[in-house]
PDB file of N, CA and C in Angstrom:
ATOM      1  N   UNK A   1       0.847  -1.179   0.000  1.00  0.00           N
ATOM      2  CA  UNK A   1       0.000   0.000   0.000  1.00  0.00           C
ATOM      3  C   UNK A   1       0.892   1.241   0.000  1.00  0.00           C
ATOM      4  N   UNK A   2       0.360   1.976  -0.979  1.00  0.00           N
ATOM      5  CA  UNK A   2       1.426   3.509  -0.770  1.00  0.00           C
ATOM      6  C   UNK A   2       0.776   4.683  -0.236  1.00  0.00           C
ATOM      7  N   UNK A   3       1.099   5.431   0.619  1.00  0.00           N
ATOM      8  CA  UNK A   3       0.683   6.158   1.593  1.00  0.00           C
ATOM      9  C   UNK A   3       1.231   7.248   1.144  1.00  0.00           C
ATOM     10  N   UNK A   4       0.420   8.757   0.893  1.00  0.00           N
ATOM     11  CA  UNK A   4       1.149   9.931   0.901  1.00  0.00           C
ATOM     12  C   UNK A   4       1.830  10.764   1.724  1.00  0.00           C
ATOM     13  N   UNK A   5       2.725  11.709   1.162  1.00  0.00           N
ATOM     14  CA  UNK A   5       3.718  11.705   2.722  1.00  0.00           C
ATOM     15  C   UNK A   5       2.740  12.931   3.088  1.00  0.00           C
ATOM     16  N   UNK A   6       2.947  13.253   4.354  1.00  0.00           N
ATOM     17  CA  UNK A   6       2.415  13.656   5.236  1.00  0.00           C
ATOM     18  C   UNK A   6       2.615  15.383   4.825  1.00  0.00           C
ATOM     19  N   UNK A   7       2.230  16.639   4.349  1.00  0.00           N
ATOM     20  CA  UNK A   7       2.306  17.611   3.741  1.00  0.00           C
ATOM     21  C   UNK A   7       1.270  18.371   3.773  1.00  0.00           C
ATOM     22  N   UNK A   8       1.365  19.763   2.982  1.00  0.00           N
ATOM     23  CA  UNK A   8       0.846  20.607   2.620  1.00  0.00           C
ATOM     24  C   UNK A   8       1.002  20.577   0.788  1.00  0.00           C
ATOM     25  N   UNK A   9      -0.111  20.668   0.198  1.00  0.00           N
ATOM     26  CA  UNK A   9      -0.168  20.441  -1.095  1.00  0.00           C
ATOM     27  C   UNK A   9      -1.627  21.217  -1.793  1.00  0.00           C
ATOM     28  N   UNK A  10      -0.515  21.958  -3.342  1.00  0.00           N
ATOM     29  CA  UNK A  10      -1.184  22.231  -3.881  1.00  0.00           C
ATOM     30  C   UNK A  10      -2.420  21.229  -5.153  1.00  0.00           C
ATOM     31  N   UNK A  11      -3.787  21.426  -4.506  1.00  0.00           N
ATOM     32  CA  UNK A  11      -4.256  20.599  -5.456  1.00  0.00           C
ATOM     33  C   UNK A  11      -5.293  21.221  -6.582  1.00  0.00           C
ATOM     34  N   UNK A  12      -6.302  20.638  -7.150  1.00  0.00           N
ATOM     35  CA  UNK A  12      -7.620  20.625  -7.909  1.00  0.00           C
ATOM     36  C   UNK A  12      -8.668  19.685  -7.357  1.00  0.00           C
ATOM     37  N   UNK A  13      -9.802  20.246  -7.202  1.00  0.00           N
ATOM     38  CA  UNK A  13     -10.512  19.520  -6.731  1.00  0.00           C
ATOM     39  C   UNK A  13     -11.768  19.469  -7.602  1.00  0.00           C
ATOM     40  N   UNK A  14     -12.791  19.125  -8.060  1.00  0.00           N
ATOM     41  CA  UNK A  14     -13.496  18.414  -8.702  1.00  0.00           C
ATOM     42  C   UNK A  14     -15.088  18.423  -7.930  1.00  0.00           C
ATOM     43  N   UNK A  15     -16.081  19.211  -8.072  1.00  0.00           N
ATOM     44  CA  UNK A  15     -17.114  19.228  -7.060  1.00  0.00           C
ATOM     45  C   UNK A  15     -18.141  19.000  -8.132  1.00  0.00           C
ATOM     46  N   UNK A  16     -19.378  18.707  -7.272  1.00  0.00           N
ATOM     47  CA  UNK A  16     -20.304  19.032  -8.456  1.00  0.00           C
ATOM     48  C   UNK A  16     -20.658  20.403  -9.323  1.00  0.00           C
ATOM     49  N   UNK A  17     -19.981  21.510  -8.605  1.00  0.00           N
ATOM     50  CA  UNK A  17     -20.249  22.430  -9.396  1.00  0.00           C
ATOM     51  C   UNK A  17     -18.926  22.976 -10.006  1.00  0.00           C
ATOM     52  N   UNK A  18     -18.155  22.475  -9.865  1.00  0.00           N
ATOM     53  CA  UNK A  18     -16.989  22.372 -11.315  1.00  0.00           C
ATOM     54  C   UNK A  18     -16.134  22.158 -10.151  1.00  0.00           C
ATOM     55  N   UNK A  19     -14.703  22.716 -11.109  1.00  0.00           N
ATOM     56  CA  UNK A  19     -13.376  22.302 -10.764  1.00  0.00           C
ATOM     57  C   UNK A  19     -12.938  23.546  -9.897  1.00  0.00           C
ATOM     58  N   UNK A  20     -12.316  23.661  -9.003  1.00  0.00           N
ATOM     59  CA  UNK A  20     -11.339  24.322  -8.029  1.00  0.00           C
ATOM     60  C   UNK A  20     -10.108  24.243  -7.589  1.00  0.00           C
ATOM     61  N   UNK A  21      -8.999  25.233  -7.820  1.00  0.00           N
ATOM     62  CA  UNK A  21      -7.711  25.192  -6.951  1.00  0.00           C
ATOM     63  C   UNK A  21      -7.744  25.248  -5.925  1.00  0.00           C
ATOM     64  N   UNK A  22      -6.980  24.566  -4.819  1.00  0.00           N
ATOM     65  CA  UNK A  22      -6.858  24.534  -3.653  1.00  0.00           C
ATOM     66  C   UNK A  22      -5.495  24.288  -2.896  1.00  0.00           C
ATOM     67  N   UNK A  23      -5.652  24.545  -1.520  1.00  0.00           N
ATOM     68  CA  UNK A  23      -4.285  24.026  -0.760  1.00  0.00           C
ATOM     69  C   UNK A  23      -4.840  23.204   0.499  1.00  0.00           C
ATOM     70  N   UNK A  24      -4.087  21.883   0.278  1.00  0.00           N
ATOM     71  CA  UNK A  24      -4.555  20.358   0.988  1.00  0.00           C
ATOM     72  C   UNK A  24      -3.836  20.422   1.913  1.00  0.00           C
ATOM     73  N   UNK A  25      -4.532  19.932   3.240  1.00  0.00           N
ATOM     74  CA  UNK A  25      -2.869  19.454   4.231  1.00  0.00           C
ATOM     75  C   UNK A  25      -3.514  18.030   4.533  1.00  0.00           C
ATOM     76  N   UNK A  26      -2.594  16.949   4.904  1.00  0.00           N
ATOM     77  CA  UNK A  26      -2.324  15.963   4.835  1.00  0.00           C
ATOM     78  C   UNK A  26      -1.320  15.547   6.259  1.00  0.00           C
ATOM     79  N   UNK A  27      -2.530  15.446   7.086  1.00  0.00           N
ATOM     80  CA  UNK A  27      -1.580  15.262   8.521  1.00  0.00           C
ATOM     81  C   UNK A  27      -2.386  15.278  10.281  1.00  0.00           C
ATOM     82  N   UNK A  28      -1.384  15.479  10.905  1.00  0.00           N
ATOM     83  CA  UNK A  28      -1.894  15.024  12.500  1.00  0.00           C
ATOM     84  C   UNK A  28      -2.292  16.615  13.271  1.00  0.00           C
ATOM     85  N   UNK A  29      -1.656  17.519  12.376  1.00  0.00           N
ATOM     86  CA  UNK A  29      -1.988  18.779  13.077  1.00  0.00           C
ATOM     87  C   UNK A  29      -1.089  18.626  14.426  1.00  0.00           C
ATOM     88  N   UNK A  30       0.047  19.211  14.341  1.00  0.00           N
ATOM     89  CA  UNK A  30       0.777  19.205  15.459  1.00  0.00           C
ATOM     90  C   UNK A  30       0.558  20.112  16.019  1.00  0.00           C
ATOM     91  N   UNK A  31       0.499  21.233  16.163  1.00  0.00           N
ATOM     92  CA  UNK A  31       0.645  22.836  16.689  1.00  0.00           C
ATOM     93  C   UNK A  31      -0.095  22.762  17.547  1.00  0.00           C
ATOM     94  N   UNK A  32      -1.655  22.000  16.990  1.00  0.00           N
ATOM     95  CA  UNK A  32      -3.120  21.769  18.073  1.00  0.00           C
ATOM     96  C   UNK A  32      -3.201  20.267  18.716  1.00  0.00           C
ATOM     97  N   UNK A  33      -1.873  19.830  19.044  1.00  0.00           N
ATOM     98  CA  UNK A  33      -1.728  18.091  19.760  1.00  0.00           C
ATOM     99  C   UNK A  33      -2.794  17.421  18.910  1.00  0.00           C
ATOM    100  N   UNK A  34      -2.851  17.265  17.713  1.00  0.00           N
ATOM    101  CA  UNK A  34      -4.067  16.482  17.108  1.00  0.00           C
ATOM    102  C   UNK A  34      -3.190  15.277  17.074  1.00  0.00           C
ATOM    103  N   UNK A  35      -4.087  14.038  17.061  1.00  0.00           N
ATOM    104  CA  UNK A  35      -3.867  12.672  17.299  1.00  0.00           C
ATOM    105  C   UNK A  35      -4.527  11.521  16.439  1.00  0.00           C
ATOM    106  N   UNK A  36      -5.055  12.009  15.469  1.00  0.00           N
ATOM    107  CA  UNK A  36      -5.785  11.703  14.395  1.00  0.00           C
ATOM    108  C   UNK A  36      -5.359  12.143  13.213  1.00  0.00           C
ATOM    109  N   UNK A  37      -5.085  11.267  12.264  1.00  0.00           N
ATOM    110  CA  UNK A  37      -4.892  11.466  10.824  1.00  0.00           C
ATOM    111  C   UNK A  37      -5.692  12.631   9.810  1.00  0.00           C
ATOM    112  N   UNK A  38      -5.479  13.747   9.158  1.00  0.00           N
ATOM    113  CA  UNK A  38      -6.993  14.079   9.157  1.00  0.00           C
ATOM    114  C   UNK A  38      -6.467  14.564   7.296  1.00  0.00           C
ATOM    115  N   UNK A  39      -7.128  15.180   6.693  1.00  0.00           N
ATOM    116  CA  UNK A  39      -6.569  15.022   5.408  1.00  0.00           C
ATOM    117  C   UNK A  39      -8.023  17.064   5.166  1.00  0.00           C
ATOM    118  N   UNK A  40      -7.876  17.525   5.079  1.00  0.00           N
ATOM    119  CA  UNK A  40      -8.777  19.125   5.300  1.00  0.00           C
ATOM    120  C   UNK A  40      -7.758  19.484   4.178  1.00  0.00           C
ATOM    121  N   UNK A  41      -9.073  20.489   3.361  1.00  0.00           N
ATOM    122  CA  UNK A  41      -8.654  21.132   2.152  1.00  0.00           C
ATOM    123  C   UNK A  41      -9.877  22.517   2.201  1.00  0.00           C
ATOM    124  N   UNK A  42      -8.946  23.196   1.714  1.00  0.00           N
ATOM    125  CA  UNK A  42      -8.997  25.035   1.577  1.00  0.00           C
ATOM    126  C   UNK A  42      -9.592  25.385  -0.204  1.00  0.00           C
ATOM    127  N   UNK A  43     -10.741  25.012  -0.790  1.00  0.00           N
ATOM    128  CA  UNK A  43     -10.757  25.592  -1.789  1.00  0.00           C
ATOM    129  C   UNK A  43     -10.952  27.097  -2.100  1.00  0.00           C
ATOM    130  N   UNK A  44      -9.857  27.518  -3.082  1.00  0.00           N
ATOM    131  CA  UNK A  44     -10.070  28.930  -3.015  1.00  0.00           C
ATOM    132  C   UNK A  44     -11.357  29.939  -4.377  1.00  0.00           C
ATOM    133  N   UNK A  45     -11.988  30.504  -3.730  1.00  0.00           N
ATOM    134  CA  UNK A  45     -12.964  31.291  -4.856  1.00  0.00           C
ATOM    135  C   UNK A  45     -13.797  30.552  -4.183  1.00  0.00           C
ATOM    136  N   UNK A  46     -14.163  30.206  -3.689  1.00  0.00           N
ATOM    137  CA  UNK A  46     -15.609  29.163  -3.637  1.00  0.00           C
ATOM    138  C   UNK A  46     -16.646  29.547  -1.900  1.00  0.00           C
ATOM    139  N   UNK A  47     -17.269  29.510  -2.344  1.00  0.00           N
ATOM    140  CA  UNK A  47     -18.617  29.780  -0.951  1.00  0.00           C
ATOM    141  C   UNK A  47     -20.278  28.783  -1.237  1.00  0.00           C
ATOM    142  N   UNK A  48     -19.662  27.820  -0.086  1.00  0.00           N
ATOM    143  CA  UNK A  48     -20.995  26.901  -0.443  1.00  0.00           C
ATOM    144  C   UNK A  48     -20.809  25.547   0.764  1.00  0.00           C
ATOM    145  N   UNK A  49     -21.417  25.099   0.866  1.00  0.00           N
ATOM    146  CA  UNK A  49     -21.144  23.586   1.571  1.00  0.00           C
ATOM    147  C   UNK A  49     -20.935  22.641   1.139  1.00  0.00           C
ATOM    148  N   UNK A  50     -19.922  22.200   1.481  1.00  0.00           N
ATOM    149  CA  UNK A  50     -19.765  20.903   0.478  1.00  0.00           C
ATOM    150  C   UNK A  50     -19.680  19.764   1.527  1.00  0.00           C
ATOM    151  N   UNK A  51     -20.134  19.528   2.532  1.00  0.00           N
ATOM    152  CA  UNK A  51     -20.125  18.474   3.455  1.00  0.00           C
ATOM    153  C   UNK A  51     -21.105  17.293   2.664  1.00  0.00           C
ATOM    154  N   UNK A  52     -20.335  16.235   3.173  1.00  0.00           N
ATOM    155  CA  UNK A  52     -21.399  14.912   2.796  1.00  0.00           C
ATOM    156  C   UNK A  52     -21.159  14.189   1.753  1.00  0.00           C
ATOM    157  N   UNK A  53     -20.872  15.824   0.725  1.00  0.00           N
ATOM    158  CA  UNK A  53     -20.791  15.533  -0.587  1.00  0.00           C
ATOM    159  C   UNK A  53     -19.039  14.898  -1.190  1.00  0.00           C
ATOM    160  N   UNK A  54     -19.283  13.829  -2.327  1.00  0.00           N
ATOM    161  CA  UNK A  54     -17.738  13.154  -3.156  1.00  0.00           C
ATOM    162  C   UNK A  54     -17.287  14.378  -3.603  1.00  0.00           C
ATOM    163  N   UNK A  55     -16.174  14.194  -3.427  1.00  0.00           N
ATOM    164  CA  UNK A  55     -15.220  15.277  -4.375  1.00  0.00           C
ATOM    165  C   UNK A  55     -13.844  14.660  -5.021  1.00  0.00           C
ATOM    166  N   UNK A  56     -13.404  14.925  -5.661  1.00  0.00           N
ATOM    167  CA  UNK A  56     -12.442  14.118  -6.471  1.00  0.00           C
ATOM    168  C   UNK A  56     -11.138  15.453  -6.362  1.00  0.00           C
ATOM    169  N   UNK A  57      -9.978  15.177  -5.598  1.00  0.00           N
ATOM    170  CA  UNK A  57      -8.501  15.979  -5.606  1.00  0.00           C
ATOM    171  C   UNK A  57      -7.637  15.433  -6.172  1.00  0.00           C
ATOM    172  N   UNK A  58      -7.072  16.288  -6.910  1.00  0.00           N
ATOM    173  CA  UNK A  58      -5.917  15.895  -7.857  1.00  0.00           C
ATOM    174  C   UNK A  58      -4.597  16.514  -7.329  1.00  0.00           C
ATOM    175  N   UNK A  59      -3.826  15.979  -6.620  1.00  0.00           N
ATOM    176  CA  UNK A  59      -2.708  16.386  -5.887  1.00  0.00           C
ATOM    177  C   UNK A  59      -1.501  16.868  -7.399  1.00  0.00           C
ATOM    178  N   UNK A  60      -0.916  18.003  -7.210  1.00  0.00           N
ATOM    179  CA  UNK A  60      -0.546  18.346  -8.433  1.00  0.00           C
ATOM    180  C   UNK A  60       0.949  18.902  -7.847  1.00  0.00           C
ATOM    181  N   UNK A  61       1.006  19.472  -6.560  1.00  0.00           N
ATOM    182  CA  UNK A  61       2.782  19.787  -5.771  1.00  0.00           C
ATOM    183  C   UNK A  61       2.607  19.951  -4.500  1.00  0.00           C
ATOM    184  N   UNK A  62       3.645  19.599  -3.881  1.00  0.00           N
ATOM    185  CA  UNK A  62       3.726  19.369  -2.424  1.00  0.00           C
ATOM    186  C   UNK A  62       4.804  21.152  -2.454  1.00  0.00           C
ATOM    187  N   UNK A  63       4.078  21.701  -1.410  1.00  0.00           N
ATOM    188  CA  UNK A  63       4.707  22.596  -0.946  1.00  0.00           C
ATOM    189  C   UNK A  63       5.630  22.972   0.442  1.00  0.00           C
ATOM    190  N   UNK A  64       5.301  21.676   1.358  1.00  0.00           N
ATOM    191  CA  UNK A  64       6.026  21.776   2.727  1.00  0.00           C
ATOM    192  C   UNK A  64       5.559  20.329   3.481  1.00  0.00           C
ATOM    193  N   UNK A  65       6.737  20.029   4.180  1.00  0.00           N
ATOM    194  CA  UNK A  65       6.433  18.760   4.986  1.00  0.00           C
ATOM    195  C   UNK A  65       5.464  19.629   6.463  1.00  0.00           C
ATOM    196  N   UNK A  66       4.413  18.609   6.940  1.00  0.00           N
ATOM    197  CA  UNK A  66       4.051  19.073   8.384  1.00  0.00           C
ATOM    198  C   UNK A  66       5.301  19.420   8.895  1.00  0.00           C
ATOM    199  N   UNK A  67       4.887  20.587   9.825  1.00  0.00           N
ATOM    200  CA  UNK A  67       5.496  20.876  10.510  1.00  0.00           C
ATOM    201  C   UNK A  67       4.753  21.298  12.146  1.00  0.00           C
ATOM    202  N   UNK A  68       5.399  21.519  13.525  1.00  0.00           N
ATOM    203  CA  UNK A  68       4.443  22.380  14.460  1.00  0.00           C
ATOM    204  C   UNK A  68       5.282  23.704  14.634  1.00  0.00           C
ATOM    205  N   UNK A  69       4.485  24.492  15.031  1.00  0.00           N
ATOM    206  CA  UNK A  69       4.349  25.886  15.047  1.00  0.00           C
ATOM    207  C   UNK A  69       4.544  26.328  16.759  1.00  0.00           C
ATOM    208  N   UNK A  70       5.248  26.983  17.177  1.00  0.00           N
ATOM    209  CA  UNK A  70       5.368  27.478  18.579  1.00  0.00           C
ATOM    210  C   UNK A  70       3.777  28.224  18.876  1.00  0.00           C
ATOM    211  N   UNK A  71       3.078  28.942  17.953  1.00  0.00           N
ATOM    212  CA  UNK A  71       1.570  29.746  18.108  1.00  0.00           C
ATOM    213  C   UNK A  71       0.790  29.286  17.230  1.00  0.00           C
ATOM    214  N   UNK A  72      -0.522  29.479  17.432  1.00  0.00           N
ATOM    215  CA  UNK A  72      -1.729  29.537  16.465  1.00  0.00           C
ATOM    216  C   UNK A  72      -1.398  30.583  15.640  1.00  0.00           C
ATOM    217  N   UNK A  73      -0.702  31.976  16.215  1.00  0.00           N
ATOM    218  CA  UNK A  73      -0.112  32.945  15.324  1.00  0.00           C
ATOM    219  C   UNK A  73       0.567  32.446  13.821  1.00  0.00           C
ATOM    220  N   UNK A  74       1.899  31.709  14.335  1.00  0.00           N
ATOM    221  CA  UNK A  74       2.644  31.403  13.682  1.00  0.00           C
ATOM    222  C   UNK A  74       2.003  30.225  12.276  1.00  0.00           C
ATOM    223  N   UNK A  75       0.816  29.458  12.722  1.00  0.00           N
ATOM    224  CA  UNK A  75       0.651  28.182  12.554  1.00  0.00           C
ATOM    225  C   UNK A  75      -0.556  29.709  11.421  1.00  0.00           C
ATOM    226  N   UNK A  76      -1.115  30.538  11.728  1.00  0.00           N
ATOM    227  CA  UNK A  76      -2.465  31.132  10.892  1.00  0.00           C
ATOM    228  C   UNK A  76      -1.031  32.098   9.710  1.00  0.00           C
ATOM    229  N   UNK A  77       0.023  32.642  10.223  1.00  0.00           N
ATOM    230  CA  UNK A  77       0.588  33.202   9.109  1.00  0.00           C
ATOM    231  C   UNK A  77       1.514  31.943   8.142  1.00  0.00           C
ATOM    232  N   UNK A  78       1.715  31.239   8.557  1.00  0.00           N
ATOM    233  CA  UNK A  78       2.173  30.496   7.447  1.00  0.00           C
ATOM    234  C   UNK A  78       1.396  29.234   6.543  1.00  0.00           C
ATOM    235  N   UNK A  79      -0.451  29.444   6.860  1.00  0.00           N
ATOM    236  CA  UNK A  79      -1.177  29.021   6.260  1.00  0.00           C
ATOM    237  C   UNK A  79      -1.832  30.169   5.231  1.00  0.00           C
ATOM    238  N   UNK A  80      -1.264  31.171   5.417  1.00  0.00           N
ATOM    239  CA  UNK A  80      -1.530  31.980   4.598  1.00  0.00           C
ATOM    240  C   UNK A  80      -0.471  32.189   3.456  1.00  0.00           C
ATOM    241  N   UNK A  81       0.679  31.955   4.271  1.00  0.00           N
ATOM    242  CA  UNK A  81       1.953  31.875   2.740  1.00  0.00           C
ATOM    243  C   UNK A  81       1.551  30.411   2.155  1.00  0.00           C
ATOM    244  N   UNK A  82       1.178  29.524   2.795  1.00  0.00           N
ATOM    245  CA  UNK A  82       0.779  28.421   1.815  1.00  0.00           C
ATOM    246  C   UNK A  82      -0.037  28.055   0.842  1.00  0.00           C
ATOM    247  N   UNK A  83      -1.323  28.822   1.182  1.00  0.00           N
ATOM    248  CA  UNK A  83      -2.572  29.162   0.012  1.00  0.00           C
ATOM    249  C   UNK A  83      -1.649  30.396  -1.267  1.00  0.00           C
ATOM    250  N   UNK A  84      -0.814  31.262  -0.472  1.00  0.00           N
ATOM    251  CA  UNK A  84      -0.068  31.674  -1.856  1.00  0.00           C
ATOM    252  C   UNK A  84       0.639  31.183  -2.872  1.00  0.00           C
ATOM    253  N   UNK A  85       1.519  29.961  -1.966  1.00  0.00           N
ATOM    254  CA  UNK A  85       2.474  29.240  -2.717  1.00  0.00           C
ATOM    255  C   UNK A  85       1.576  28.240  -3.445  1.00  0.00           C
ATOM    256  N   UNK A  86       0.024  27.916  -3.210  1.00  0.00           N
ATOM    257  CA  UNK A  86      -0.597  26.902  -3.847  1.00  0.00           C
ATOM    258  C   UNK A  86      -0.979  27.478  -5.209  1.00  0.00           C
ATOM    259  N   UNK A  87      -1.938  28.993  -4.603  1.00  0.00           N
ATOM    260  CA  UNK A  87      -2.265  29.752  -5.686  1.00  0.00           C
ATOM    261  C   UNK A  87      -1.352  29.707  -6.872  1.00  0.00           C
ATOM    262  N   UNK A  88      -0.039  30.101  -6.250  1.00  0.00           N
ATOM    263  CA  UNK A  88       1.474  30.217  -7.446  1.00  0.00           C
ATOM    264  C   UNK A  88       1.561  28.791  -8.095  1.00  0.00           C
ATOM    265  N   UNK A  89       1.743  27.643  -7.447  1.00  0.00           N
ATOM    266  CA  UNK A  89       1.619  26.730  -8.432  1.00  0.00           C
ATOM    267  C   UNK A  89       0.708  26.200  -9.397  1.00  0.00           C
ATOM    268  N   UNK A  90      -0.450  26.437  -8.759  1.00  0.00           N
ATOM    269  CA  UNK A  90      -1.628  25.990 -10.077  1.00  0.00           C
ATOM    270  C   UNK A  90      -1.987  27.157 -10.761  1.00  0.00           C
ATOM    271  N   UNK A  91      -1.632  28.630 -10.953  1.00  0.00           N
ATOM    272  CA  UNK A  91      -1.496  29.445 -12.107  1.00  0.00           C
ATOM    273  C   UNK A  91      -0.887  28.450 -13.593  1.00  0.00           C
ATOM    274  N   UNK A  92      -1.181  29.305 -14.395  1.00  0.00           N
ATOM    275  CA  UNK A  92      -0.436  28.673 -15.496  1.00  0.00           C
ATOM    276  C   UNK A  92       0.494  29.550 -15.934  1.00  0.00           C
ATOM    277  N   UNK A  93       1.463  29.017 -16.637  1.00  0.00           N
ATOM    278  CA  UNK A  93       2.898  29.651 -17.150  1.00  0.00           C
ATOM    279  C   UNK A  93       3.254  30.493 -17.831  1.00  0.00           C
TER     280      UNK A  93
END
């Protein structure tokens, strides 16, 4: 079985009401002692609920291994350089 590594990643995601860029994390959430595997994604442009509902992600670049954060400070500004660095990779060239 192959397991993805544990990250922050830029993806595409696939809803019923079309396609979306996004930034995925893929992990235990250290900063907040999380203890559970959890896999939470950030689509950007979008306002709606999508609970319940299939969605299909297309992992397209890994931008950073988990890491923990000394603050929620620290842990909210560098989830914000990460939705940039996602934004920057799924632009086109």
């Amino acid at each position: 079985m192959k397991v993805l590594p544990l990250g922050v990643y830029a993806v595409r995601v696939q809803t019923h009401e079309g396609e979306y860029g996004a930034v995925a994390n893929v992990g235990y959430r250290p900063t907040v002692d999380g203890r559970a595997l959890r896999f939470e994604v950030h689509l950007f442009d979008f306002a709606g609920d999508l609970y319940g509902q299939e969605l299909t992600v297309a992992f397209l670049h890994k931008i950073r291994d988990e890491m923990r954060f000394g603050s929620l400070e620290e842990l909210k500004a560098q989830i914000a350089r990460d939705a940039q660095a996602a934004r920057a990779a799924l632009s086109p060239a």
